[in-house]
N, C-alpha and C. Protein backbone atom coordinates (compact mmCIF):
# COMPACT_ATOMS: atom_id res chain seq x y z
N UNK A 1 20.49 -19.94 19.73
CA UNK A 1 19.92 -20.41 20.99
C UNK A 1 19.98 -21.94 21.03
N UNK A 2 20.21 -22.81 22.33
CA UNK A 2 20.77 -24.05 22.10
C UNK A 2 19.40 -24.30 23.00
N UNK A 3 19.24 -25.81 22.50
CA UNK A 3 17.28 -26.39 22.74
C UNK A 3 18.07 -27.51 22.67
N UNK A 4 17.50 -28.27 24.50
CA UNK A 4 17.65 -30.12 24.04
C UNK A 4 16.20 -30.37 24.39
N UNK A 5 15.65 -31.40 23.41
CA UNK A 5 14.39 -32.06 23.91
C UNK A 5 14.53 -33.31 23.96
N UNK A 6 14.11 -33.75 24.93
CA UNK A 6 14.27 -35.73 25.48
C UNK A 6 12.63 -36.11 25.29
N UNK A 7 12.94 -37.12 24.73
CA UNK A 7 11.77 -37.83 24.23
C UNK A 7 12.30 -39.51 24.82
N UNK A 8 11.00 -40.39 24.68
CA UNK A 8 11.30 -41.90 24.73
C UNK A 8 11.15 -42.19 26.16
N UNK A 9 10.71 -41.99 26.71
CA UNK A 9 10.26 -42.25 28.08
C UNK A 9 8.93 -42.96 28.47
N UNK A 10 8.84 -43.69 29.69
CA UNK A 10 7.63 -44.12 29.74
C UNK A 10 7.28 -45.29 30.65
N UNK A 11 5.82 -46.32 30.97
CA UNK A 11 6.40 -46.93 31.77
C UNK A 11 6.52 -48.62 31.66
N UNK A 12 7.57 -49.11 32.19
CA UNK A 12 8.08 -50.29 31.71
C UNK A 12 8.59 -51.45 32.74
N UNK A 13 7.82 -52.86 32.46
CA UNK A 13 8.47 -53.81 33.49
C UNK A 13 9.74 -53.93 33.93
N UNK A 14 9.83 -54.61 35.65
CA UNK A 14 11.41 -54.48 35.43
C UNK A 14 11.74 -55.33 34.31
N UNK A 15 13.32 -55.74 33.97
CA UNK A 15 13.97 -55.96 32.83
C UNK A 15 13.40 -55.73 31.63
N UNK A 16 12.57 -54.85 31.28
CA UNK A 16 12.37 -54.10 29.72
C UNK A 16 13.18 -53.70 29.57
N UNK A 17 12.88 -52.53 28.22
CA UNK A 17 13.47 -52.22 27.62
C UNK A 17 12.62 -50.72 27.02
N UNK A 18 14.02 -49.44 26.93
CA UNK A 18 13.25 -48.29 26.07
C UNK A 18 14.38 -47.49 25.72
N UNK A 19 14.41 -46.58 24.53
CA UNK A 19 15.19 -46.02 23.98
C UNK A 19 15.01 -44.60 23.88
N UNK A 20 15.90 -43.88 24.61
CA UNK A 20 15.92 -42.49 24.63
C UNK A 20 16.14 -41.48 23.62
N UNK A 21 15.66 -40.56 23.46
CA UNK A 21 16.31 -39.63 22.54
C UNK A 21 16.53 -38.56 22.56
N UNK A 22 17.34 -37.43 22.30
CA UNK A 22 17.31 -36.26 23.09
C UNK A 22 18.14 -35.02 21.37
N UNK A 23 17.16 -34.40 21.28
CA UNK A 23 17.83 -33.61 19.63
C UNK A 23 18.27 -32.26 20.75
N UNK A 24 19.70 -31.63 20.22
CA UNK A 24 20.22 -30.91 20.49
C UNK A 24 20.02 -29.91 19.20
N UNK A 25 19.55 -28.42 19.38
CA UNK A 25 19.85 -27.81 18.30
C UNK A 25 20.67 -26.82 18.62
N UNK A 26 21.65 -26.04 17.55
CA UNK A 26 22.75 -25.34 17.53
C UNK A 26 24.18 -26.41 16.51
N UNK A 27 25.01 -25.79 16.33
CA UNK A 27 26.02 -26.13 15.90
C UNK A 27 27.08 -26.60 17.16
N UNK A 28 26.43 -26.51 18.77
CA UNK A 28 27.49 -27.14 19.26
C UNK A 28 27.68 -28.68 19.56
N UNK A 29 26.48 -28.75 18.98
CA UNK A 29 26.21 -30.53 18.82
C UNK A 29 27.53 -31.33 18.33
N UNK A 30 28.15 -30.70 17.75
CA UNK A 30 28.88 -31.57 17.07
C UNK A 30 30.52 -31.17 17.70
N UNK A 31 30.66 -30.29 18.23
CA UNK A 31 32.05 -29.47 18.92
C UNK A 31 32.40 -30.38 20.42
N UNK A 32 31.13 -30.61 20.96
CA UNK A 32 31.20 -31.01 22.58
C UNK A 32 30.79 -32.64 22.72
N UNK A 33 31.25 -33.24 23.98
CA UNK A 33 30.92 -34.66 24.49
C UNK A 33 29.54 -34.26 24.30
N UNK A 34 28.40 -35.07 24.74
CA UNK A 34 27.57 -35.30 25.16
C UNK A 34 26.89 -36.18 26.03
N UNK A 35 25.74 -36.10 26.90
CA UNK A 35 25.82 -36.66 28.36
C UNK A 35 23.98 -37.01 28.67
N UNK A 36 24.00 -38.17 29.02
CA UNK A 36 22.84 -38.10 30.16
C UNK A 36 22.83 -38.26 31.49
N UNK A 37 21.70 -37.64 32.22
CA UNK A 37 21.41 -37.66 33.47
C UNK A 37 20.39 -37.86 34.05
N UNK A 38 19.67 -38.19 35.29
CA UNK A 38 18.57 -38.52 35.47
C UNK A 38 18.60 -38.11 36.79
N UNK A 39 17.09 -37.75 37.29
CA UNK A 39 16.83 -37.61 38.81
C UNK A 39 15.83 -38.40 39.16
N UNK A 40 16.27 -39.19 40.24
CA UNK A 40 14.88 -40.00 40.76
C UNK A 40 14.28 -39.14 41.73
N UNK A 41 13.23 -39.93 42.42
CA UNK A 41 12.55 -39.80 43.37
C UNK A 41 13.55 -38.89 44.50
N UNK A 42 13.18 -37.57 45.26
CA UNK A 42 14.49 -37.38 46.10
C UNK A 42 15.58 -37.32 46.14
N UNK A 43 16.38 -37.36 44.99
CA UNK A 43 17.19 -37.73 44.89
C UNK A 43 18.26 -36.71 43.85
N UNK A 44 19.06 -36.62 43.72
CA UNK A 44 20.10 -35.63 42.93
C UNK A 44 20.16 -36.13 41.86
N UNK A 45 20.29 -34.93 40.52
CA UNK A 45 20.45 -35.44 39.38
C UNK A 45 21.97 -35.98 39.56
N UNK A 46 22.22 -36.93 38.41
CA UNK A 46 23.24 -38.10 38.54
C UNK A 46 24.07 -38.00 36.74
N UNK A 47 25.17 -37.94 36.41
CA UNK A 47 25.50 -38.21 35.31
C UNK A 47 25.67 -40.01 34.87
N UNK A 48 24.50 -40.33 34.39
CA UNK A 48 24.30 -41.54 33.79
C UNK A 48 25.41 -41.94 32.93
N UNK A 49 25.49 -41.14 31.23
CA UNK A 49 26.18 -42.07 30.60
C UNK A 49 26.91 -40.71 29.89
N UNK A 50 27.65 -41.02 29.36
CA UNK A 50 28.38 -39.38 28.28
C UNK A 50 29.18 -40.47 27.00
N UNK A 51 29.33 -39.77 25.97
CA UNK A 51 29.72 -39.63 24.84
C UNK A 51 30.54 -38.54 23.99
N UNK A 52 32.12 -39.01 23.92
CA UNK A 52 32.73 -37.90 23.51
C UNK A 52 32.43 -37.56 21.84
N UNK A 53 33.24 -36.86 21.26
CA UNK A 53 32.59 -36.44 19.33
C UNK A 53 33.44 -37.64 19.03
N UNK A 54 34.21 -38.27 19.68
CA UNK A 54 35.01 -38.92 18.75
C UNK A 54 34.32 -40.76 19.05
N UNK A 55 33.53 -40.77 20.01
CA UNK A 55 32.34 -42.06 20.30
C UNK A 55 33.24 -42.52 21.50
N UNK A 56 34.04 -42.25 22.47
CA UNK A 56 34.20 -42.59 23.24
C UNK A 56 33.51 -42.73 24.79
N UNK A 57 33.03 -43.67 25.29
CA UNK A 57 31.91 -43.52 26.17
C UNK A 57 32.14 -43.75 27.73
N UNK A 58 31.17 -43.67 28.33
CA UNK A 58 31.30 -43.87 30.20
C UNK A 58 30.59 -43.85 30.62
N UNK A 59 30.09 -44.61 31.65
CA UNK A 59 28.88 -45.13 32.29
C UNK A 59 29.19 -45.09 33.66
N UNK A 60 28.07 -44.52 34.68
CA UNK A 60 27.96 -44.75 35.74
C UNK A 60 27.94 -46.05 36.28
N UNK A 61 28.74 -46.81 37.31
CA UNK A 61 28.56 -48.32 37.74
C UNK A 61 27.41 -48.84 37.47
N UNK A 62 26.27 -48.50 38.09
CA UNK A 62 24.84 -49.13 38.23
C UNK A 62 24.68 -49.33 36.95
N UNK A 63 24.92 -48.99 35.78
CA UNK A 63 24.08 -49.15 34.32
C UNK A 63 25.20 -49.94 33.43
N UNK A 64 26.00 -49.92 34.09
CA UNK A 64 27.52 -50.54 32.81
C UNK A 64 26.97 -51.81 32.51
N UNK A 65 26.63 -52.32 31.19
CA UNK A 65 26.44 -53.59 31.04
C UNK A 65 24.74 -53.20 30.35
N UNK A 66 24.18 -52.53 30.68
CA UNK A 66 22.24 -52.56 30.42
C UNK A 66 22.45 -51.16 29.57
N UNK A 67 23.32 -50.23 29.79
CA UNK A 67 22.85 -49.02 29.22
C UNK A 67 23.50 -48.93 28.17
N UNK A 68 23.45 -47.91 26.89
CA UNK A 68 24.18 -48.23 26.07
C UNK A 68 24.09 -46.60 25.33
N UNK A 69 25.01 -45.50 25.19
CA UNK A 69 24.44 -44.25 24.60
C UNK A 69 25.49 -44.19 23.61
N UNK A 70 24.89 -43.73 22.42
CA UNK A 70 25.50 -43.48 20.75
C UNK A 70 24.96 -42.32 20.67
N UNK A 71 25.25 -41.44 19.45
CA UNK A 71 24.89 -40.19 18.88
C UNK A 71 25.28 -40.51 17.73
N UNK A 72 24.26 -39.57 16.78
CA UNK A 72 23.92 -39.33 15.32
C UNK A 72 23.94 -37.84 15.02
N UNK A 73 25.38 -37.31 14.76
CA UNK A 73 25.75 -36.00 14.69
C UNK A 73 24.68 -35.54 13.43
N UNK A 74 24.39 -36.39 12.38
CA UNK A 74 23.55 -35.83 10.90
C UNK A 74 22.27 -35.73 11.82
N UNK A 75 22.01 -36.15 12.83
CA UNK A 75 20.35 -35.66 13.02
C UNK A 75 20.74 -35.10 14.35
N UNK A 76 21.77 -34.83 14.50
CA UNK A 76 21.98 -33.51 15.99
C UNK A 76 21.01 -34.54 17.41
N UNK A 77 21.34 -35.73 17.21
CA UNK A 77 20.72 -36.68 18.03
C UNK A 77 21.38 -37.48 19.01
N UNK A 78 21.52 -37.56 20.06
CA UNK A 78 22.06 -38.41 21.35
C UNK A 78 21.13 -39.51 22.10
N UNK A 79 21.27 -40.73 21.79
CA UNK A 79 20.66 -41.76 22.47
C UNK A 79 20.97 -42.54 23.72
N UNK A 80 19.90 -42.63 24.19
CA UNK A 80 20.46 -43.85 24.85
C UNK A 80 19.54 -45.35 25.08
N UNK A 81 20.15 -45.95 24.78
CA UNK A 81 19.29 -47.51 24.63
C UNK A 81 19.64 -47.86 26.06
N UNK A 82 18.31 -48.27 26.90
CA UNK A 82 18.31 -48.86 28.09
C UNK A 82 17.78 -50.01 27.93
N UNK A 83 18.71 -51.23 28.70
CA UNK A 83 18.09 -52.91 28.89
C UNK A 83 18.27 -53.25 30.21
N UNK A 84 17.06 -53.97 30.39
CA UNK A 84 17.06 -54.67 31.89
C UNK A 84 16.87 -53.93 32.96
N UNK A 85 16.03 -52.98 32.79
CA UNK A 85 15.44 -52.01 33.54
C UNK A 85 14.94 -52.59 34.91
N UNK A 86 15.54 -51.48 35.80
CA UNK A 86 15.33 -51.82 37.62
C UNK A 86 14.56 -50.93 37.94
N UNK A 87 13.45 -51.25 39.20
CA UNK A 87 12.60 -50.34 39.48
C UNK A 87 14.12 -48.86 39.99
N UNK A 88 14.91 -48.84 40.66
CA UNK A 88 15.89 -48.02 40.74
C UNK A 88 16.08 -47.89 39.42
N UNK A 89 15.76 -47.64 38.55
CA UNK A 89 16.04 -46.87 37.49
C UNK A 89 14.97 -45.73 37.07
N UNK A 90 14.08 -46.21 37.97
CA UNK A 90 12.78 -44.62 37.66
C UNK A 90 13.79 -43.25 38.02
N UNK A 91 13.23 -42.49 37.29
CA UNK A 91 13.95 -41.23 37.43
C UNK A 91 12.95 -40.34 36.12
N UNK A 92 13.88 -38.67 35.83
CA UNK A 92 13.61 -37.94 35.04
C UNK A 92 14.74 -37.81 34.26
N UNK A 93 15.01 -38.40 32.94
CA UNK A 93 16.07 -38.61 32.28
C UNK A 93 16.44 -37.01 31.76
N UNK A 94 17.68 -36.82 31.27
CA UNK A 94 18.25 -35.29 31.03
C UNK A 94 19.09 -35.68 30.22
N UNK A 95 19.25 -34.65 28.90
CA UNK A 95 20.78 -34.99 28.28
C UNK A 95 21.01 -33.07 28.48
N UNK A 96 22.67 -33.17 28.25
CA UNK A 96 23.28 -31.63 28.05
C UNK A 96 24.54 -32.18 27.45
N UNK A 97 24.94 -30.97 27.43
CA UNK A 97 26.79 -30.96 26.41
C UNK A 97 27.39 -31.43 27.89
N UNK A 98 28.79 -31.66 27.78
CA UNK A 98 29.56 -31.81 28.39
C UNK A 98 29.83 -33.15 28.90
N UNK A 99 31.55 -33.38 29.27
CA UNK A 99 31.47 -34.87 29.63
C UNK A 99 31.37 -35.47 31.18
N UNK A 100 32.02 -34.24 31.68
CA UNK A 100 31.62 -34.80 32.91
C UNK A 100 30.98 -34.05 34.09
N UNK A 101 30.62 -32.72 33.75
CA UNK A 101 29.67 -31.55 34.60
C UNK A 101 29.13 -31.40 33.08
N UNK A 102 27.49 -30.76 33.30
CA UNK A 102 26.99 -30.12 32.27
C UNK A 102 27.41 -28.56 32.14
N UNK A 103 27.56 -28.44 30.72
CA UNK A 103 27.78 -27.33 30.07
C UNK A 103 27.00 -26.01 30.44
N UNK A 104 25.66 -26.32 30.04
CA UNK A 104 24.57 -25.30 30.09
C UNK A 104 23.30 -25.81 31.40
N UNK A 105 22.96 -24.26 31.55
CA UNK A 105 22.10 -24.36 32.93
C UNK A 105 20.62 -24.78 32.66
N UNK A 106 20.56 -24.14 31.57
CA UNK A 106 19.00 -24.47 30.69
C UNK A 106 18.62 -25.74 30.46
N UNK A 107 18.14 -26.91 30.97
CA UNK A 107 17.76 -27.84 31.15
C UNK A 107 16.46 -28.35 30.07
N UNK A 108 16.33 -29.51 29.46
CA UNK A 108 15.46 -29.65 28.65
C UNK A 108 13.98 -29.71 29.68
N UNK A 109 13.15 -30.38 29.57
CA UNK A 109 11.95 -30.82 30.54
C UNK A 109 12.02 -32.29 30.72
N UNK A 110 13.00 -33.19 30.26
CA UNK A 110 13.51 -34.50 30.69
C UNK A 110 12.23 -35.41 30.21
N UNK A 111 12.57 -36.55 30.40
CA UNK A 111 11.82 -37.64 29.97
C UNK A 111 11.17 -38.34 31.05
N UNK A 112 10.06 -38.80 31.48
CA UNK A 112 10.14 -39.70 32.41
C UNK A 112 10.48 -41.33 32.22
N UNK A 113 10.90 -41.91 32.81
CA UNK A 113 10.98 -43.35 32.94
C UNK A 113 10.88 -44.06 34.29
N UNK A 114 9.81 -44.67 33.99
CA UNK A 114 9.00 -45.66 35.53
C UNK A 114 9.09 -46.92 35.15
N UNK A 115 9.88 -47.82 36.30
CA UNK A 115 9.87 -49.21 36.07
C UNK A 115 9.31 -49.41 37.21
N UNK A 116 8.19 -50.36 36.73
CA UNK A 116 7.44 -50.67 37.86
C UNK A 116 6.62 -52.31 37.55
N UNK A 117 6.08 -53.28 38.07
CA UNK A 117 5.64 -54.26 37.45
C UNK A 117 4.07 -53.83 38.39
């Protein structure tokens, strides 16, 4: 059975700073890209940032430059380091497999992140 849990969320001035984390369990952690996403306010979930197995990465325009996502296949772990946080960056953060549609329908319970001063 495949389980993502997102952790690292929370709330933060604009241009802070917070670091995501999201543990994938199963063995397909290590077979597939991996990806975050987020939903704001109203708004459609969005593919933020992805990460292929081999560390190749991609970023949505709005974040290229502030966002930054790595993975740690020994701890079945996908990050993402966010800098310079915009109130448009509140949302409900999401990671899943896949690089550029998600894989699986089963959704973790996401993270929140509120930039707000």
């Amino acid at each position: 059975q495949v389980q993502l849990v997102e952790s690292g969320g929370g709330l933060v001035q604009p241009g802070g700073s917070l670091r995501l984390s999201c543990a994938a369990s199963g063995s397909e952690f290590r077979t597939y890209a991996m990806a975050w996403y987020r939903q704001g306010p109203g708004k459609q979930r969005e593919l933020v940032a992805a990460i292929s197995t081999g560390g190749l990465t991609k970023y949505t325009d709005s974040v290229k430059g502030r966002f930054s996502i790595s993975r740690d296949s020994t701890k079945n772990t996908v990050y993402l380091q966010m800098s310079s946080l915009k109130p448009e960056d509140t949302a409900v953060y999401y990671c899943n497999w896949g690089w550029s549609t998600p894989m699986i329908d089963s959704w973790g319970q996401g993270t929140q992140v509120t930039v707000s001063s």
